[in-house]
PDB file of N, CA and C in Angstrom:
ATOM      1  N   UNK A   1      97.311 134.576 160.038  1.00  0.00           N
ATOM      2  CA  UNK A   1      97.807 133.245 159.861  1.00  0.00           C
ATOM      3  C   UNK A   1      97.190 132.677 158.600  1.00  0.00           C
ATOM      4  N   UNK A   2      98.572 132.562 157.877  1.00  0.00           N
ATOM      5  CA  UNK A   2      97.796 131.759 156.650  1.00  0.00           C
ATOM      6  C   UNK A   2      97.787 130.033 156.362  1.00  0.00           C
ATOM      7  N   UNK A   3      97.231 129.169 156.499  1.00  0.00           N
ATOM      8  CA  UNK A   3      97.663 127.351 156.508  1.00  0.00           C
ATOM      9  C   UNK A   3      96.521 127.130 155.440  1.00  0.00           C
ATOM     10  N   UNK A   4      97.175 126.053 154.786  1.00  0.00           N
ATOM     11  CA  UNK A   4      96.122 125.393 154.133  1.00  0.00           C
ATOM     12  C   UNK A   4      96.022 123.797 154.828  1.00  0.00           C
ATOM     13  N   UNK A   5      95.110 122.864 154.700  1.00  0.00           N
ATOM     14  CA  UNK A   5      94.830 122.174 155.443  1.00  0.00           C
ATOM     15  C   UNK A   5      95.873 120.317 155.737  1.00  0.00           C
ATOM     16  N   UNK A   6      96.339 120.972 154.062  1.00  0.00           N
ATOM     17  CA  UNK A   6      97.791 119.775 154.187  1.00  0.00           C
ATOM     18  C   UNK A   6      99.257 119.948 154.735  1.00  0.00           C
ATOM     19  N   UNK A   7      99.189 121.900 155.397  1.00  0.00           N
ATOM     20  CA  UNK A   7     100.604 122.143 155.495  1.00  0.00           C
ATOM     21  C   UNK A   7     100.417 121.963 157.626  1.00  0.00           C
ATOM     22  N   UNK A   8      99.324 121.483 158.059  1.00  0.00           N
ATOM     23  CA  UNK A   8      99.224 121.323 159.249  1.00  0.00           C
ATOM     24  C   UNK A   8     100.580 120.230 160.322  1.00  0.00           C
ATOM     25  N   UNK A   9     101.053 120.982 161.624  1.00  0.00           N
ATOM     26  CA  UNK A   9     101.809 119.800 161.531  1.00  0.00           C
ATOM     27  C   UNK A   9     101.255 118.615 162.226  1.00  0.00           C
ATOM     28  N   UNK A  10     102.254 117.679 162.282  1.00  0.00           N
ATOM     29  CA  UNK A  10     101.792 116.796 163.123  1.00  0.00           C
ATOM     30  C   UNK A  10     101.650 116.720 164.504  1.00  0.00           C
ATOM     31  N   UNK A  11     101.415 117.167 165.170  1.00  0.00           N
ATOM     32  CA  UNK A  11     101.532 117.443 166.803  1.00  0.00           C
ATOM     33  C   UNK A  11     100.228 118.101 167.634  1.00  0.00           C
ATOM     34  N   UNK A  12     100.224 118.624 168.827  1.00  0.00           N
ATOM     35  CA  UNK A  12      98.726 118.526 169.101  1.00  0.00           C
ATOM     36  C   UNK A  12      98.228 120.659 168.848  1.00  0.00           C
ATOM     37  N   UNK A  13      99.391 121.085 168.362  1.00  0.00           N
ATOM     38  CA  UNK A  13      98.590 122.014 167.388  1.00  0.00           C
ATOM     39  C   UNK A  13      98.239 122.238 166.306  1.00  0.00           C
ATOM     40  N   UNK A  14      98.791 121.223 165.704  1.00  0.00           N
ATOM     41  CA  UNK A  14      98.165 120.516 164.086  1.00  0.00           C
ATOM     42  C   UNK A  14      96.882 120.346 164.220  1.00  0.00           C
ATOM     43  N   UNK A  15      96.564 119.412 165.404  1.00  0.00           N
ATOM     44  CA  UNK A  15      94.781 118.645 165.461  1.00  0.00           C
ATOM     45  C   UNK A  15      94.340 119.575 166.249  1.00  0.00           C
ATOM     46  N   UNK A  16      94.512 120.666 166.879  1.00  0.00           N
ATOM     47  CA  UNK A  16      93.592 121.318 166.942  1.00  0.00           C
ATOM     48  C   UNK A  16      93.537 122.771 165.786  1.00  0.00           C
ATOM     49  N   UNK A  17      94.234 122.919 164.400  1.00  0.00           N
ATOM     50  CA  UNK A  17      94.177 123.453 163.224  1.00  0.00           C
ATOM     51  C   UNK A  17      92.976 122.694 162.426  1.00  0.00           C
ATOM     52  N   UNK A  18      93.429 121.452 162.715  1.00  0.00           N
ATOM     53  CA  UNK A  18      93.091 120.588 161.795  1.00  0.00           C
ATOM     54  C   UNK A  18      91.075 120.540 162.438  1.00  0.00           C
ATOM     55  N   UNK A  19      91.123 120.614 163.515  1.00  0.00           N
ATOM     56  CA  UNK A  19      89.600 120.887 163.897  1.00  0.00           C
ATOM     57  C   UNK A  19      88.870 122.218 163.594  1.00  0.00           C
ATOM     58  N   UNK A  20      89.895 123.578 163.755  1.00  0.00           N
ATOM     59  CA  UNK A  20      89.447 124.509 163.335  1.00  0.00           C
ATOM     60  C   UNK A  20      88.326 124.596 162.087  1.00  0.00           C
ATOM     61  N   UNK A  21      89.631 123.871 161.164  1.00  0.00           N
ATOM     62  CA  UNK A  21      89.335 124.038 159.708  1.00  0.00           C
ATOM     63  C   UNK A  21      88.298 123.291 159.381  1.00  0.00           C
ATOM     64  N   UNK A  22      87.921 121.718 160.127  1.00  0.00           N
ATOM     65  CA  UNK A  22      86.900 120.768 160.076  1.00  0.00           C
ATOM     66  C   UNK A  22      85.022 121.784 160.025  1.00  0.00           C
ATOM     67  N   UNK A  23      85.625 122.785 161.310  1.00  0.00           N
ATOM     68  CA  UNK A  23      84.375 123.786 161.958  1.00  0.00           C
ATOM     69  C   UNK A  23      84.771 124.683 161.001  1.00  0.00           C
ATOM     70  N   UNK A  24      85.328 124.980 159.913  1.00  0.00           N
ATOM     71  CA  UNK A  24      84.901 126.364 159.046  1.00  0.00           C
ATOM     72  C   UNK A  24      85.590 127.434 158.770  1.00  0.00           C
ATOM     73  N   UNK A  25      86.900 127.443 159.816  1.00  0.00           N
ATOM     74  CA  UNK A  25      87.771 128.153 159.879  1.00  0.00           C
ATOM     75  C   UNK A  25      88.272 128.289 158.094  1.00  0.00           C
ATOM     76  N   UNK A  26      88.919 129.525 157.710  1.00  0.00           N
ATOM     77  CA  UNK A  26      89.207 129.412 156.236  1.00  0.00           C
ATOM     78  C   UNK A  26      90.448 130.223 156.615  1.00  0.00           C
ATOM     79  N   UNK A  27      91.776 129.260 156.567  1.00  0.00           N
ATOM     80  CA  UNK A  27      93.032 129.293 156.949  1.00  0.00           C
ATOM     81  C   UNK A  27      93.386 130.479 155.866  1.00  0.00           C
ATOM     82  N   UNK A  28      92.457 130.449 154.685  1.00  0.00           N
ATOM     83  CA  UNK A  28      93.025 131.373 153.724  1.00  0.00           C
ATOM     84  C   UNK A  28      92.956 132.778 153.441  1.00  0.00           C
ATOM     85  N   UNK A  29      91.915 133.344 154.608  1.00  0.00           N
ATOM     86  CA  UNK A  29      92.071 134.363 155.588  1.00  0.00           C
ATOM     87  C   UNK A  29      93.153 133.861 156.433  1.00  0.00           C
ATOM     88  N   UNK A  30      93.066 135.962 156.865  1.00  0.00           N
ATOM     89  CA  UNK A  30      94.134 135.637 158.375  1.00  0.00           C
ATOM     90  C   UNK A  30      92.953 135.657 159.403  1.00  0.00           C
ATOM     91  N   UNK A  31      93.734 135.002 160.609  1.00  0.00           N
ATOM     92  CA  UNK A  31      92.778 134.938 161.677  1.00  0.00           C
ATOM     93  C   UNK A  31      93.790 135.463 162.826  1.00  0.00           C
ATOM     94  N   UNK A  32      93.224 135.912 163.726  1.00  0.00           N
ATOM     95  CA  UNK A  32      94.020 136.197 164.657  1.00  0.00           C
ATOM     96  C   UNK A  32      93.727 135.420 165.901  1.00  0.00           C
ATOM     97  N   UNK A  33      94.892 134.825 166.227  1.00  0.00           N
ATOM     98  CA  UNK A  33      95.185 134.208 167.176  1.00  0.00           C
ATOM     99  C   UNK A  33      95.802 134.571 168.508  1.00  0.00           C
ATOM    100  N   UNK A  34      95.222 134.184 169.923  1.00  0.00           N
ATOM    101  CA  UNK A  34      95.680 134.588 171.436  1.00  0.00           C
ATOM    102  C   UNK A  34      96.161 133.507 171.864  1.00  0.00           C
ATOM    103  N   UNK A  35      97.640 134.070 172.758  1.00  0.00           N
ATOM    104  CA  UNK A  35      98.283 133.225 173.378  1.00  0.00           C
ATOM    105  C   UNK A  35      98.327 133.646 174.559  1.00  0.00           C
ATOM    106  N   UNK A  36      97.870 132.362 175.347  1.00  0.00           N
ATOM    107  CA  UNK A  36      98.430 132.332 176.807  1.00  0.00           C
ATOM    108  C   UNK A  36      99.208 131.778 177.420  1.00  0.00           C
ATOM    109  N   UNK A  37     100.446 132.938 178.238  1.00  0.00           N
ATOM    110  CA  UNK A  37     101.108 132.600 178.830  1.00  0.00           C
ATOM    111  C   UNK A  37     100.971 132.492 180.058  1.00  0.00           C
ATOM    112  N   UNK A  38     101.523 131.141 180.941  1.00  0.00           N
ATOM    113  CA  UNK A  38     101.115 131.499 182.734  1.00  0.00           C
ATOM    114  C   UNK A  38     102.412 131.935 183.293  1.00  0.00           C
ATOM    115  N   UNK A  39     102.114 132.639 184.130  1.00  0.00           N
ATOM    116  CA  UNK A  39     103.437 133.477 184.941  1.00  0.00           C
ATOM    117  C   UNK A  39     103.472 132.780 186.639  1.00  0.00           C
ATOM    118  N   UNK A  40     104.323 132.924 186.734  1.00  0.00           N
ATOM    119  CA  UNK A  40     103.918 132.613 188.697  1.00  0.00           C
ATOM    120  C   UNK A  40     103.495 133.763 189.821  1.00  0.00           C
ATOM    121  N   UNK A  41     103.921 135.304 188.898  1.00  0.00           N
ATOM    122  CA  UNK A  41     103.283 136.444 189.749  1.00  0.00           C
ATOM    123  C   UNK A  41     103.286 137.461 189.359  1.00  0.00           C
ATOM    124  N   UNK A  42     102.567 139.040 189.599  1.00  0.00           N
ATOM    125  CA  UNK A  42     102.824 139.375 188.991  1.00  0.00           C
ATOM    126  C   UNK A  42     103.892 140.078 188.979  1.00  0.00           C
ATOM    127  N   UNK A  43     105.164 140.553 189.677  1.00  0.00           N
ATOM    128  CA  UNK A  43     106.043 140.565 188.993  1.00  0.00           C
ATOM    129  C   UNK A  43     106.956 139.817 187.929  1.00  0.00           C
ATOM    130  N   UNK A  44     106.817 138.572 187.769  1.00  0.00           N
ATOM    131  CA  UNK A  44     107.456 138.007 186.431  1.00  0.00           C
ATOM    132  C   UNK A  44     106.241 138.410 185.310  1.00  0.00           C
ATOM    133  N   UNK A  45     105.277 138.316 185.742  1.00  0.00           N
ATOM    134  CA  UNK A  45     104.067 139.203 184.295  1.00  0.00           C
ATOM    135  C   UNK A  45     104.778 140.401 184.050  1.00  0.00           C
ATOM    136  N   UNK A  46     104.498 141.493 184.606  1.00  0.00           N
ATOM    137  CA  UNK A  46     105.151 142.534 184.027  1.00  0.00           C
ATOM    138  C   UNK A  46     106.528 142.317 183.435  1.00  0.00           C
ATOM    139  N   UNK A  47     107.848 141.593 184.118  1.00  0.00           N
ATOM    140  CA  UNK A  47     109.121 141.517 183.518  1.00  0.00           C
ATOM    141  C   UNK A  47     108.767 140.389 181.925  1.00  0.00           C
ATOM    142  N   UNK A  48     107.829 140.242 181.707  1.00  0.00           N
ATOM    143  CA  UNK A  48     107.313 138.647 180.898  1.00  0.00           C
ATOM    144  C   UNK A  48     106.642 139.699 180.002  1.00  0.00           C
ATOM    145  N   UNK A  49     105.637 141.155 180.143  1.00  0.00           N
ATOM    146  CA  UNK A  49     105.418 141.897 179.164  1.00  0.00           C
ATOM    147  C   UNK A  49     106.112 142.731 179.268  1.00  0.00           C
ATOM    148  N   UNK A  50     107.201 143.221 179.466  1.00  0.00           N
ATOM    149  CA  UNK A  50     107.734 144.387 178.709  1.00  0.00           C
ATOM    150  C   UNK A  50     108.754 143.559 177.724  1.00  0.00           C
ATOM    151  N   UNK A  51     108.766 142.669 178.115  1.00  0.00           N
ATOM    152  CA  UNK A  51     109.971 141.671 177.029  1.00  0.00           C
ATOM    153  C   UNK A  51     109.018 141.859 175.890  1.00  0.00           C
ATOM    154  N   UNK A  52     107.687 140.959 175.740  1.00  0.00           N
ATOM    155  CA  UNK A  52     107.043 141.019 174.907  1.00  0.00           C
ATOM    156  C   UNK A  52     106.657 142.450 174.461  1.00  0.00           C
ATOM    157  N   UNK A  53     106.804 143.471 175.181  1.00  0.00           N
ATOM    158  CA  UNK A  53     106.111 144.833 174.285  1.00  0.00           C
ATOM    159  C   UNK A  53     107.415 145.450 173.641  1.00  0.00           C
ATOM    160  N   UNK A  54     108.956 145.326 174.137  1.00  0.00           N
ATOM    161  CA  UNK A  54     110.017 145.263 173.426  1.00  0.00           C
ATOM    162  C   UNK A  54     110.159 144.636 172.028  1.00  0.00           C
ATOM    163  N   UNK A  55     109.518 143.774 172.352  1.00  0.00           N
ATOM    164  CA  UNK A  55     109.652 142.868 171.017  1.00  0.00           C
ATOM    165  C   UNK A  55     108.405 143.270 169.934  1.00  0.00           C
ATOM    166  N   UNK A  56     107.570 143.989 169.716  1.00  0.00           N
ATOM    167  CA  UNK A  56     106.598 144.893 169.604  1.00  0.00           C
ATOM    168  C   UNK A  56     105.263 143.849 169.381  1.00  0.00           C
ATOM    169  N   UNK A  57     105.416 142.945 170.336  1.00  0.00           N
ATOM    170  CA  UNK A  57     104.156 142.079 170.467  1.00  0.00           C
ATOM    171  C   UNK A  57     103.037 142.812 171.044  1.00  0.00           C
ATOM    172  N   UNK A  58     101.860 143.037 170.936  1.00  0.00           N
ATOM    173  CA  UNK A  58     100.341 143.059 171.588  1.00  0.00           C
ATOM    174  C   UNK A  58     100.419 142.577 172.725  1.00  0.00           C
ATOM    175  N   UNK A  59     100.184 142.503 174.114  1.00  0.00           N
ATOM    176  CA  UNK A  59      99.832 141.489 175.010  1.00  0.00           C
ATOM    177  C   UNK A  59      99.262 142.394 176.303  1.00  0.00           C
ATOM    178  N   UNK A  60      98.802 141.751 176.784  1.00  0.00           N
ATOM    179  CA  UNK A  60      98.382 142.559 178.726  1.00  0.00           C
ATOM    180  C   UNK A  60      98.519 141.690 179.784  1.00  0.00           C
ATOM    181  N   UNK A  61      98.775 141.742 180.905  1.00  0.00           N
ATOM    182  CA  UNK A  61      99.153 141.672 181.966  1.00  0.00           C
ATOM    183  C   UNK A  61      97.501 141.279 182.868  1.00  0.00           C
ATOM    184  N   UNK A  62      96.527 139.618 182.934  1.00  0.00           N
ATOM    185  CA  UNK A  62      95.783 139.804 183.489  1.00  0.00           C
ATOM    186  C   UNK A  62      95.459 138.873 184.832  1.00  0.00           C
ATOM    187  N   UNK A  63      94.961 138.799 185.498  1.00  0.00           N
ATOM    188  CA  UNK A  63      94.908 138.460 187.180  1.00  0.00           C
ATOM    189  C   UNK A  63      93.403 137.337 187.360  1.00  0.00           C
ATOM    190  N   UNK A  64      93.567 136.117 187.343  1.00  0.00           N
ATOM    191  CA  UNK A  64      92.306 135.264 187.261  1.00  0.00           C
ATOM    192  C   UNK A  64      91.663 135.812 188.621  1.00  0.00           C
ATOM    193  N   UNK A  65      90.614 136.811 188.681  1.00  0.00           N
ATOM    194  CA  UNK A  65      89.225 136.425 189.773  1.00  0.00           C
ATOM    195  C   UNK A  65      89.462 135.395 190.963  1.00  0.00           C
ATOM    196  N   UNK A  66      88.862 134.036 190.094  1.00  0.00           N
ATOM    197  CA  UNK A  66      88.908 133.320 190.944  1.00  0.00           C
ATOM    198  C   UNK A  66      89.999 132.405 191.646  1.00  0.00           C
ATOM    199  N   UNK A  67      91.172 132.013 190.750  1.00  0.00           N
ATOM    200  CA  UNK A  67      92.383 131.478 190.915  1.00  0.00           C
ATOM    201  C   UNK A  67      93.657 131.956 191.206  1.00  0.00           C
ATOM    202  N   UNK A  68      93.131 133.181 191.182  1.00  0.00           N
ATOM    203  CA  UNK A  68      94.436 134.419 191.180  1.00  0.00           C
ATOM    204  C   UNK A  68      95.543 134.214 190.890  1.00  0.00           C
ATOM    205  N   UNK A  69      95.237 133.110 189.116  1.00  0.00           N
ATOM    206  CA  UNK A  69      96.741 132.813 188.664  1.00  0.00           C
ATOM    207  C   UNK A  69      96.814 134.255 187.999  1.00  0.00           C
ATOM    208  N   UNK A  70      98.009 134.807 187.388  1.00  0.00           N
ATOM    209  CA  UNK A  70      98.202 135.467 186.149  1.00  0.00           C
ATOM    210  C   UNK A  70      98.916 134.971 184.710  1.00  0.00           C
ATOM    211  N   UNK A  71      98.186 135.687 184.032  1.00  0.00           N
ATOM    212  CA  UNK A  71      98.393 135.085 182.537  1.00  0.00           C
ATOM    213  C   UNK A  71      98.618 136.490 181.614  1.00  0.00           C
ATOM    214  N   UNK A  72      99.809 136.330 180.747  1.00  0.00           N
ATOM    215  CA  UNK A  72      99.880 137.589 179.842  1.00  0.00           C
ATOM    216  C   UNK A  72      99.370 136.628 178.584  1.00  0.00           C
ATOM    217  N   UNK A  73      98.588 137.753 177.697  1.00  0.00           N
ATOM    218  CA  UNK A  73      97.843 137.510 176.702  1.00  0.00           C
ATOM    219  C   UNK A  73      98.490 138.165 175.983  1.00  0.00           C
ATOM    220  N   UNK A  74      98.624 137.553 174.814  1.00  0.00           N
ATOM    221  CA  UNK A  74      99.281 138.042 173.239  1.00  0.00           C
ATOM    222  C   UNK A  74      98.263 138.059 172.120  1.00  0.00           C
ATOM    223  N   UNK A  75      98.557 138.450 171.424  1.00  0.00           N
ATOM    224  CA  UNK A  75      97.205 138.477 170.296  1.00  0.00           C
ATOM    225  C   UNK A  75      98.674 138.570 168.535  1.00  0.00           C
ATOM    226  N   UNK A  76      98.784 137.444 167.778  1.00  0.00           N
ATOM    227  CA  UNK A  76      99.223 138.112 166.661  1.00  0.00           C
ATOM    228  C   UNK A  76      98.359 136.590 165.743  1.00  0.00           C
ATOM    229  N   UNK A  77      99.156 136.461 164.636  1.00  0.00           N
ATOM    230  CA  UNK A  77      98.756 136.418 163.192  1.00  0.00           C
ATOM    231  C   UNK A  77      99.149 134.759 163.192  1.00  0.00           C
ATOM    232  N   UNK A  78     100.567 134.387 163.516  1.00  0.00           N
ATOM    233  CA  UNK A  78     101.263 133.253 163.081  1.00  0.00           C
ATOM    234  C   UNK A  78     100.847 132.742 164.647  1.00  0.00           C
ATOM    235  N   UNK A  79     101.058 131.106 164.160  1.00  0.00           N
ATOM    236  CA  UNK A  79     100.837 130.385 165.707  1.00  0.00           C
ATOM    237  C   UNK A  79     102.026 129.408 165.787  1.00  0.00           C
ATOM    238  N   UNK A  80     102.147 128.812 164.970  1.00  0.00           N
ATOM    239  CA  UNK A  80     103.511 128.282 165.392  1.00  0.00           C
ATOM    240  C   UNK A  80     104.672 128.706 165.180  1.00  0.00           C
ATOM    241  N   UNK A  81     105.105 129.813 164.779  1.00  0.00           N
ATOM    242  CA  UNK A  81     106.461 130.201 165.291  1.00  0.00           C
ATOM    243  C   UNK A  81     106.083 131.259 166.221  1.00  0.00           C
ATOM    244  N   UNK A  82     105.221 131.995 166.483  1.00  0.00           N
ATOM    245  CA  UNK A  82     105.180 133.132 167.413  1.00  0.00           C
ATOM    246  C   UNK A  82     104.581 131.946 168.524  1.00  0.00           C
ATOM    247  N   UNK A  83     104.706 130.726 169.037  1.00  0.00           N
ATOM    248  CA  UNK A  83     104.391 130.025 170.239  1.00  0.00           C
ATOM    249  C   UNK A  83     106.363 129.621 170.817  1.00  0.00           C
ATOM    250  N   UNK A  84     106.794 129.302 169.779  1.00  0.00           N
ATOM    251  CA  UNK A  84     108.258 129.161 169.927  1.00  0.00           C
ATOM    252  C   UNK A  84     108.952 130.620 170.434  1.00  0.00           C
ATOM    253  N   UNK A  85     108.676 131.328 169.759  1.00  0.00           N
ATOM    254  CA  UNK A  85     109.241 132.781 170.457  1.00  0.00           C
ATOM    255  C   UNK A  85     108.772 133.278 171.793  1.00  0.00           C
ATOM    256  N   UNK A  86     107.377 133.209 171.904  1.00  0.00           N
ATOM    257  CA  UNK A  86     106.767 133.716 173.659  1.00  0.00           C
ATOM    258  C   UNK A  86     107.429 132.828 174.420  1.00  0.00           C
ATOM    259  N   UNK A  87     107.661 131.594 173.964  1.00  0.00           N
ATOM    260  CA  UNK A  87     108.284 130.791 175.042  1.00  0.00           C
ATOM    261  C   UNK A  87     109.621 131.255 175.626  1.00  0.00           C
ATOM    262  N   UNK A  88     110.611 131.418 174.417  1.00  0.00           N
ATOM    263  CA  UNK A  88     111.808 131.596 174.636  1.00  0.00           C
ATOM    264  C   UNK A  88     111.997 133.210 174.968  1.00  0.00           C
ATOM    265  N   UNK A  89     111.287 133.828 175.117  1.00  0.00           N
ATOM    266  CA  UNK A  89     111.114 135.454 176.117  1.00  0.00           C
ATOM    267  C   UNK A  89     110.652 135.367 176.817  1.00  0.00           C
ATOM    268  N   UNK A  90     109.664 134.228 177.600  1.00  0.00           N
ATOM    269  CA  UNK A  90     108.937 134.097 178.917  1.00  0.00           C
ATOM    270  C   UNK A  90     109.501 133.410 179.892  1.00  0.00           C
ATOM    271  N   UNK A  91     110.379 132.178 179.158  1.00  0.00           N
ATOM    272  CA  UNK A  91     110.981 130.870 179.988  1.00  0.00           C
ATOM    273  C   UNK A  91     112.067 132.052 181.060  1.00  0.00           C
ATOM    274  N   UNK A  92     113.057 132.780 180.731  1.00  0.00           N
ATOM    275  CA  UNK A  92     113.882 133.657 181.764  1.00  0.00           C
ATOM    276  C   UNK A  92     112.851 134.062 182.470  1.00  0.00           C
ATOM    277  N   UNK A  93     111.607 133.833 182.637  1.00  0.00           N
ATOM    278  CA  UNK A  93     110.787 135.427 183.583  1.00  0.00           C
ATOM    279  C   UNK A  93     110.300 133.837 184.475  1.00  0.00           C
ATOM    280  N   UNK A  94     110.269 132.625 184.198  1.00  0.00           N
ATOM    281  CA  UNK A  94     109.069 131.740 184.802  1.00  0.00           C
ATOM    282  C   UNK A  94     107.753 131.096 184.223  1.00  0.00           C
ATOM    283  N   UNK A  95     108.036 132.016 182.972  1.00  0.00           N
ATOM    284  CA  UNK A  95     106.462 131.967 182.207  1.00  0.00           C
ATOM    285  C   UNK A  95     106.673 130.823 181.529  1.00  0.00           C
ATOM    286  N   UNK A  96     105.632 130.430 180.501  1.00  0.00           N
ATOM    287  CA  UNK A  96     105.451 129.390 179.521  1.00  0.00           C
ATOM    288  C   UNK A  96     104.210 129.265 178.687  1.00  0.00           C
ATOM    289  N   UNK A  97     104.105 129.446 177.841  1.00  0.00           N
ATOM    290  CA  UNK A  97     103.231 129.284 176.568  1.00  0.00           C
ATOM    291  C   UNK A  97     102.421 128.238 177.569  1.00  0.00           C
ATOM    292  N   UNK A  98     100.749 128.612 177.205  1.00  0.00           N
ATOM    293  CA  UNK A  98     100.096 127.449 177.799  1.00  0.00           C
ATOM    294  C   UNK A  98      98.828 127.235 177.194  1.00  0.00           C
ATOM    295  N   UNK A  99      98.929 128.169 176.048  1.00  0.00           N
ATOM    296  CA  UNK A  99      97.720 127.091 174.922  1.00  0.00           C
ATOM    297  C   UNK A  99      97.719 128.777 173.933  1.00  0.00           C
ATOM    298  N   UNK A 100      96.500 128.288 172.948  1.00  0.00           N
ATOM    299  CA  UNK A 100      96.340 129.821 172.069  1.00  0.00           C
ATOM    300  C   UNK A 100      94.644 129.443 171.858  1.00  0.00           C
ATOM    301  N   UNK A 101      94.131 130.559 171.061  1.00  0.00           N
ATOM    302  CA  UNK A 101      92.636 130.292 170.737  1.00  0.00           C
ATOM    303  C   UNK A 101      92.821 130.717 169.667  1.00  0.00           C
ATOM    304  N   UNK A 102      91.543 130.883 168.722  1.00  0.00           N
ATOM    305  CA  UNK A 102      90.868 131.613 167.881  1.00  0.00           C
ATOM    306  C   UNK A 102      88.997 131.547 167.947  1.00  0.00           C
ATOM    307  N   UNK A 103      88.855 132.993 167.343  1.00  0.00           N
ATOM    308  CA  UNK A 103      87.355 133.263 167.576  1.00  0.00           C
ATOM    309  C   UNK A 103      86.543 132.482 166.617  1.00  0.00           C
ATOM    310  N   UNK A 104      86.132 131.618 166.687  1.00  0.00           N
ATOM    311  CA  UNK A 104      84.659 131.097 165.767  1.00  0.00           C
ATOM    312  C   UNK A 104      83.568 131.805 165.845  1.00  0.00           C
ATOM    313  N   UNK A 105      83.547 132.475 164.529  1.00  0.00           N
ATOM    314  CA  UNK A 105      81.751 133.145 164.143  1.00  0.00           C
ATOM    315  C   UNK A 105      80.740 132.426 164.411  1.00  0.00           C
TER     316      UNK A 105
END
């Protein structure tokens, strides 16, 4: 993911770019970014990653411990258009985009 700090948008993944970059982040590297999607079980996880491994996205299929929600994890480069796309391959399964990270050194 490449941003510089004026092409952020306005919305609440802008301000949390816009905090990244505050903490050090250097948009001018790539960084790689994880998305989580929540599923309602795991069969819509699995039908929710093979869409995504069709589509030759990264992701796994994992089972919360304690909440025993499941969540497929994605891992790529871009965050706001690859948050628009997991959605619209997850929304048929149940799923839905439900936040992303990145690693701070």
């Amino acid at each position: 993911m490449k941003l510089l700090s004026k092409k952020f948008p306005n919305d609440e993944d802008g301000q949390v770019l816009k905090m990244l970059y505050k903490q050090g982040v250097d948009f001018n590297e790539p960084q790689d970014a994880e998305f989580f999607i929540a599923v309602p079980d795991k069969h819509s996880g699995e039908a929710v990653l093979k869409s995504f491994k069709d589509d030759r996205l990264i992701c796994e299929l994992e089972q919360d411990d304690e909440t025993e929600e499941w969540t497929c994890y994605c891992l790529n480069e871009e965050i706001i258009d690859i948050q628009k796309r997991l959605d619209g391959l997850s929304i048929p399964y149940g799923g839905q985009t439900e936040g992303w990270g990145v690693m701070i050194d």
